[in-house]
PDB file of N, CA and C in Angstrom:
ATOM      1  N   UNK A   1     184.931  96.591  95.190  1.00  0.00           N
ATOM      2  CA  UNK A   1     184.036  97.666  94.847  1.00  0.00           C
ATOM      3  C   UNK A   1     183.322  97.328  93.548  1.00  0.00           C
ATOM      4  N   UNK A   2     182.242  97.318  93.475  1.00  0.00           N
ATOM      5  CA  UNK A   2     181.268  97.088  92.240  1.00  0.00           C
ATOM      6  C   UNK A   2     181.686  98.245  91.572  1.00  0.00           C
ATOM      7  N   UNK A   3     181.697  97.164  89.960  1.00  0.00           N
ATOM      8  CA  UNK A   3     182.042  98.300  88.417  1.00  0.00           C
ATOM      9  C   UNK A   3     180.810  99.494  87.942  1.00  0.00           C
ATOM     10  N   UNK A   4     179.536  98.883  88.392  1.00  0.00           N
ATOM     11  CA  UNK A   4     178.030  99.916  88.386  1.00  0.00           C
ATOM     12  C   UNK A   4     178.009 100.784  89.455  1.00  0.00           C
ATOM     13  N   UNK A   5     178.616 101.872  88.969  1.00  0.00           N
ATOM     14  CA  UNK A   5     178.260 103.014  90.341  1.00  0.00           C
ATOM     15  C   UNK A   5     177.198 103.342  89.625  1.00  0.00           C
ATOM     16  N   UNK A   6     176.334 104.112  90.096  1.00  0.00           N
ATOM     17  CA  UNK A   6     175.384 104.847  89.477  1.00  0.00           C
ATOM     18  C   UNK A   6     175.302 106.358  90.337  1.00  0.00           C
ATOM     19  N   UNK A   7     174.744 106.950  89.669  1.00  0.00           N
ATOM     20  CA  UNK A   7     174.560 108.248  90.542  1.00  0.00           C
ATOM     21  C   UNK A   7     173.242 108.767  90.228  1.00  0.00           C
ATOM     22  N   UNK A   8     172.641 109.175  91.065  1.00  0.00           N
ATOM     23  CA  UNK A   8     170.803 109.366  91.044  1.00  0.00           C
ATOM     24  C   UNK A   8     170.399 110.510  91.480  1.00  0.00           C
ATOM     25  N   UNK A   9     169.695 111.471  90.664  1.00  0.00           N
ATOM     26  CA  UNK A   9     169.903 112.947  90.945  1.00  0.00           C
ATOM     27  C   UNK A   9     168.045 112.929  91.053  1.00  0.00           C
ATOM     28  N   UNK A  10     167.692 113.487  92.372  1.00  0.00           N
ATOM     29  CA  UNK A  10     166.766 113.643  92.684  1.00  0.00           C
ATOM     30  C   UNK A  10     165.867 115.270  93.030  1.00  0.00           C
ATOM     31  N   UNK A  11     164.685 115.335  91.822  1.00  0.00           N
ATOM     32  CA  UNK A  11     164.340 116.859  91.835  1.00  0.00           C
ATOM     33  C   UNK A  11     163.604 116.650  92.831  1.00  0.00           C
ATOM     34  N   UNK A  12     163.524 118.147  93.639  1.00  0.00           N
ATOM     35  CA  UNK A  12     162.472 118.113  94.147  1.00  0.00           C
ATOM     36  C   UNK A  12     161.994 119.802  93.315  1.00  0.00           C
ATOM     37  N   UNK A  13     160.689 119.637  93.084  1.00  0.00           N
ATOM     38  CA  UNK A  13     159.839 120.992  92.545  1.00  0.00           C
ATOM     39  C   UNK A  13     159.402 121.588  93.531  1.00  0.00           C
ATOM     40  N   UNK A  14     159.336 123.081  93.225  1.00  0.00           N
ATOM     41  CA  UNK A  14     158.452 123.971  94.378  1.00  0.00           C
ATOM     42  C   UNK A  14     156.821 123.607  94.250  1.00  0.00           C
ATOM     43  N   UNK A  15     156.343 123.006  93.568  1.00  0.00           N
ATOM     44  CA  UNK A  15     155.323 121.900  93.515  1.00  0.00           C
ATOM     45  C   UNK A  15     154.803 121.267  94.460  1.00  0.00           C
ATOM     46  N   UNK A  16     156.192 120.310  94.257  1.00  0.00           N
ATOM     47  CA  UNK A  16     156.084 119.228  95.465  1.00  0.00           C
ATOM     48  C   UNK A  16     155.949 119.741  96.761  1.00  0.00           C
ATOM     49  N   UNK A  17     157.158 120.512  96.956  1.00  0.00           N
ATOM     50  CA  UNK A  17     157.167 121.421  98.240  1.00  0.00           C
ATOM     51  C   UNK A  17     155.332 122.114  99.119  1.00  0.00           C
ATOM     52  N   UNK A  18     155.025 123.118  98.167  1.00  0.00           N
ATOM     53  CA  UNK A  18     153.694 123.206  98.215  1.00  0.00           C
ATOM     54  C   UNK A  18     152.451 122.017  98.412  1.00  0.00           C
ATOM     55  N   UNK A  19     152.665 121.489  97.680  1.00  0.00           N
ATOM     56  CA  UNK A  19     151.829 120.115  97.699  1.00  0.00           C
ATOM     57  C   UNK A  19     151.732 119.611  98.918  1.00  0.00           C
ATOM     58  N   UNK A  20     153.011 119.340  99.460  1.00  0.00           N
ATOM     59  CA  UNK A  20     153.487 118.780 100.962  1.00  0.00           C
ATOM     60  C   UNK A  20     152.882 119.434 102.000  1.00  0.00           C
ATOM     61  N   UNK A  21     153.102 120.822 102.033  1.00  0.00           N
ATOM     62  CA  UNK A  21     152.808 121.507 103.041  1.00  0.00           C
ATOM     63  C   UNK A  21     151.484 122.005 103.118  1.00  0.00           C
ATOM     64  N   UNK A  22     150.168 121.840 101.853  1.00  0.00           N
ATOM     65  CA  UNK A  22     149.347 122.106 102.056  1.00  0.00           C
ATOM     66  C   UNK A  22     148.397 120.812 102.213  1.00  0.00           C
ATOM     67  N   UNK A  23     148.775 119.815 102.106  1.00  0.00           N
ATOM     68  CA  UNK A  23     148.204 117.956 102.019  1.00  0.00           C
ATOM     69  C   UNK A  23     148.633 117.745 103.505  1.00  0.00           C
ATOM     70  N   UNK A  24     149.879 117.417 104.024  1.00  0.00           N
ATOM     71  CA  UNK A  24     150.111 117.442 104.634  1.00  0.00           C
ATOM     72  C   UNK A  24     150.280 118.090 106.626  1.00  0.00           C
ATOM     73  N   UNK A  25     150.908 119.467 106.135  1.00  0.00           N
ATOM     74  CA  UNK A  25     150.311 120.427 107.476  1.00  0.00           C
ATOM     75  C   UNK A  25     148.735 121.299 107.619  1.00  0.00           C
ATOM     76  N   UNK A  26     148.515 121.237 106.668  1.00  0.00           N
ATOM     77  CA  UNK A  26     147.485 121.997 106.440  1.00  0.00           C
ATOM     78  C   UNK A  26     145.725 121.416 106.652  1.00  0.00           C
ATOM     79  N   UNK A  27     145.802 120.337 105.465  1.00  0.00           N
ATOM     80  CA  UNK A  27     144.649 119.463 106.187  1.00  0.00           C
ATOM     81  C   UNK A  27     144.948 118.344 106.671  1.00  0.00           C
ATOM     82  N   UNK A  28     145.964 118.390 107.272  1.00  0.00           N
ATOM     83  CA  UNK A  28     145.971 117.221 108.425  1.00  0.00           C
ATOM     84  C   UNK A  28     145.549 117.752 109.951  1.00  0.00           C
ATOM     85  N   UNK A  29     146.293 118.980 109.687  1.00  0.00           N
ATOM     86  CA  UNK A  29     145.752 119.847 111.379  1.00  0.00           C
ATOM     87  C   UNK A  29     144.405 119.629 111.003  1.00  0.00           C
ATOM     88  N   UNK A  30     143.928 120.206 110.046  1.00  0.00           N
ATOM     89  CA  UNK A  30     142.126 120.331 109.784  1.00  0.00           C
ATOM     90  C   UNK A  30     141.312 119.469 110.761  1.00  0.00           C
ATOM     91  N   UNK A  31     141.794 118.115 109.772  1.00  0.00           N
ATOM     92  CA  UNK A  31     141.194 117.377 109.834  1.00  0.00           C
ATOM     93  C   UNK A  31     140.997 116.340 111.361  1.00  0.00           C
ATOM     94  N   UNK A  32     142.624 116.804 112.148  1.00  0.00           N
ATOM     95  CA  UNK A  32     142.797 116.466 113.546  1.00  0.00           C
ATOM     96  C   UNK A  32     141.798 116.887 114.369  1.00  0.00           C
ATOM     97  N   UNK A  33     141.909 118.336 114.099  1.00  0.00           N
ATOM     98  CA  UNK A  33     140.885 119.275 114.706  1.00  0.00           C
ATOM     99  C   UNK A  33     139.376 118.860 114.716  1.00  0.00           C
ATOM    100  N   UNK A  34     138.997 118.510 113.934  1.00  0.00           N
ATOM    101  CA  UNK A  34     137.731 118.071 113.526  1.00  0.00           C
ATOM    102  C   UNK A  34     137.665 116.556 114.042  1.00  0.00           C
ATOM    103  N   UNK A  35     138.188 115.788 114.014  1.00  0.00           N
ATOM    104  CA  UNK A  35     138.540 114.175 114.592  1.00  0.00           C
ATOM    105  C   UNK A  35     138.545 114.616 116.180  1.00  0.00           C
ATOM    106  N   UNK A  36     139.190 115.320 116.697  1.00  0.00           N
ATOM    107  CA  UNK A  36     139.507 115.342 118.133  1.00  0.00           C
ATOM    108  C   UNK A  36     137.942 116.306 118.302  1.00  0.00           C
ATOM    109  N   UNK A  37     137.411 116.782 117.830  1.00  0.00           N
ATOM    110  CA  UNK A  37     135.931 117.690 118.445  1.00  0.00           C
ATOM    111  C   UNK A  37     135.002 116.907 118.392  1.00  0.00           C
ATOM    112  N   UNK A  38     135.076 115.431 117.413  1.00  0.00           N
ATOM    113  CA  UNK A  38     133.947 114.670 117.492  1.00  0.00           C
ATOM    114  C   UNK A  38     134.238 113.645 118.383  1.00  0.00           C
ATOM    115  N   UNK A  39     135.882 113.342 118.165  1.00  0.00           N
ATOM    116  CA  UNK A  39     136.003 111.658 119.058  1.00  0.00           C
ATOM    117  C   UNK A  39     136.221 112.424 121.074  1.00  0.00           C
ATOM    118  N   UNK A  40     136.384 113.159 121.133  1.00  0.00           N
ATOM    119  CA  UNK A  40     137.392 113.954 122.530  1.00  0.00           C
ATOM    120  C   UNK A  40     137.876 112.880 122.872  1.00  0.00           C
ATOM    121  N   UNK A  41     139.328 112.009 121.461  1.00  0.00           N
ATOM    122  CA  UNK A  41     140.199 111.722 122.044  1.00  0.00           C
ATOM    123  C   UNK A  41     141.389 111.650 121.443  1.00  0.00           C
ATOM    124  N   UNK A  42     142.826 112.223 121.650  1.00  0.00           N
ATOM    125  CA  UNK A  42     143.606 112.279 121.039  1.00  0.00           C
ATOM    126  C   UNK A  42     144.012 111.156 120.241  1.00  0.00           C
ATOM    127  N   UNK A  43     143.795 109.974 120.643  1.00  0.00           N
ATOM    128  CA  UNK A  43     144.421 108.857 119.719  1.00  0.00           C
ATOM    129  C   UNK A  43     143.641 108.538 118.864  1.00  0.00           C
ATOM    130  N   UNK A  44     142.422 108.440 119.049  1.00  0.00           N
ATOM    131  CA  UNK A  44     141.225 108.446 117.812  1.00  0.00           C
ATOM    132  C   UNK A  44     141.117 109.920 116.803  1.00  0.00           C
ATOM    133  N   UNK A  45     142.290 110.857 117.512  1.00  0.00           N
ATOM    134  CA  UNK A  45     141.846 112.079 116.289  1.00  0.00           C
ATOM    135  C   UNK A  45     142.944 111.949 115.639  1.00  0.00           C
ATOM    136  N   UNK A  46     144.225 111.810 116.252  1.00  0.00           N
ATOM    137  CA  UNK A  46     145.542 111.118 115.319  1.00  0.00           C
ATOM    138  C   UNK A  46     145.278 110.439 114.290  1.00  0.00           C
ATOM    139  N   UNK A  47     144.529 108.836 114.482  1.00  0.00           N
ATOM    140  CA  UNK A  47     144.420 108.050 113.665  1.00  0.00           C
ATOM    141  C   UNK A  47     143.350 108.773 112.823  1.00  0.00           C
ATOM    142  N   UNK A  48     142.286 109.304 113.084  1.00  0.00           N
ATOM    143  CA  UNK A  48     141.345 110.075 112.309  1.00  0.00           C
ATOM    144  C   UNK A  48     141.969 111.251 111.091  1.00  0.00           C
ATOM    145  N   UNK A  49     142.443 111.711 111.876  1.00  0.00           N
ATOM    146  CA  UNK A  49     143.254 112.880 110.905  1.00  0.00           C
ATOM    147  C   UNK A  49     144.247 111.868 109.878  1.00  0.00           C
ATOM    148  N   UNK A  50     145.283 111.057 110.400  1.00  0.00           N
ATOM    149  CA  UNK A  50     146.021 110.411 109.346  1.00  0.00           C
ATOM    150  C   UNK A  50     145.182 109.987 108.386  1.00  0.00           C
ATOM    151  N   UNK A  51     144.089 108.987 108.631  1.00  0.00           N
ATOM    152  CA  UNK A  51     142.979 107.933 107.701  1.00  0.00           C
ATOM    153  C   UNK A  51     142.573 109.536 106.500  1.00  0.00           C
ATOM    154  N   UNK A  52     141.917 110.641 107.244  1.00  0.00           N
ATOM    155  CA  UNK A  52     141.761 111.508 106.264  1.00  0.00           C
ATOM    156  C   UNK A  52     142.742 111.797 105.065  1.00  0.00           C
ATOM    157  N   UNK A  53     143.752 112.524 106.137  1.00  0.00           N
ATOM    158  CA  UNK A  53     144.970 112.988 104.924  1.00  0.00           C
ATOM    159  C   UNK A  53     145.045 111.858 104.064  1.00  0.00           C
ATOM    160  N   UNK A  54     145.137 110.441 104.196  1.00  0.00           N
ATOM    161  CA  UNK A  54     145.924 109.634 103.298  1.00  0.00           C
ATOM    162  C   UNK A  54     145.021 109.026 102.309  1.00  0.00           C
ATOM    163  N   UNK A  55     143.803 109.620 102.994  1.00  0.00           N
ATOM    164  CA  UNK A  55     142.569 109.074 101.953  1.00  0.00           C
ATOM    165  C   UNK A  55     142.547 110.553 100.947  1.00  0.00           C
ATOM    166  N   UNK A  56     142.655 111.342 101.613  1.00  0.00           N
ATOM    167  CA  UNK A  56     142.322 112.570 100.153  1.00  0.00           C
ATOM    168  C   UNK A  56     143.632 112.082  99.052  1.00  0.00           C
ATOM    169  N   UNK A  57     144.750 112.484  99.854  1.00  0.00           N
ATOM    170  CA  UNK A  57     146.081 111.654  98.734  1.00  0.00           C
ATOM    171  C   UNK A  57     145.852 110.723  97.864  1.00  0.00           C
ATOM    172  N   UNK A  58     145.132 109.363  98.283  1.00  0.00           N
ATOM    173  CA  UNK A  58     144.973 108.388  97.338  1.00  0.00           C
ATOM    174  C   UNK A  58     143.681 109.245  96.623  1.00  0.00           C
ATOM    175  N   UNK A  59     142.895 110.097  96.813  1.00  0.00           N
ATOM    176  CA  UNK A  59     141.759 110.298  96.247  1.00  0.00           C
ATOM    177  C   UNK A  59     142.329 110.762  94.786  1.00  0.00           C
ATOM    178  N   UNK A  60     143.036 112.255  95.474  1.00  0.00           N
ATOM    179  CA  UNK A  60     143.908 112.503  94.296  1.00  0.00           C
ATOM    180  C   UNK A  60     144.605 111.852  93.434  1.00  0.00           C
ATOM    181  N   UNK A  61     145.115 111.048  93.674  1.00  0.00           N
ATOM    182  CA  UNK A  61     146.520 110.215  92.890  1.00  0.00           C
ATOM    183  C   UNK A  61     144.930 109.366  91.930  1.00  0.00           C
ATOM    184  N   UNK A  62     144.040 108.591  92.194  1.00  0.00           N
ATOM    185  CA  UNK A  62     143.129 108.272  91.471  1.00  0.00           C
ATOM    186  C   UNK A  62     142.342 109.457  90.341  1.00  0.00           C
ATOM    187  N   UNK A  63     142.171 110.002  90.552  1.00  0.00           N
ATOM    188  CA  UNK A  63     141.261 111.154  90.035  1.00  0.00           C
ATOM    189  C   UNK A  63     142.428 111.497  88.770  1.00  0.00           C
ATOM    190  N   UNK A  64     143.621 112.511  89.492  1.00  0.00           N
ATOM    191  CA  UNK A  64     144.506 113.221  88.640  1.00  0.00           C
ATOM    192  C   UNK A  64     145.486 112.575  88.343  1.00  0.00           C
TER     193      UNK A  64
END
């Protein structure tokens, strides 16, 4: 048994929580919705909606 245990205490904020659920469920449906009315096709609105969500995320993480 290794002499370095460590123990790693991980917050999560009602922040984060929020953050998640409005980045995440919120404009990702959006943005599905909107991907699937222009492409009429589910796998192009999947990938459409993901490319969105993960582009506003990095938008944010740059900006703020």
């Amino acid at each position: 048994m290794s002499q370095n245990q460590e123990f790693r205490v991980y917050l999560i904020t009602k922040r984060d929580i929020l953050r998640f659920i409005v980045v995440e469920i919120i404009i990702g449906s959006m943005t599905y919705k909107l991907a699937l009315n222009l492409f009429h096709n589910s796998i192009l609105a999947g990938a459409g909606g993901w490319a969105c969500t993960e582009g506003l995320k990095r938008l944010v993480k740059l900006t703020g």
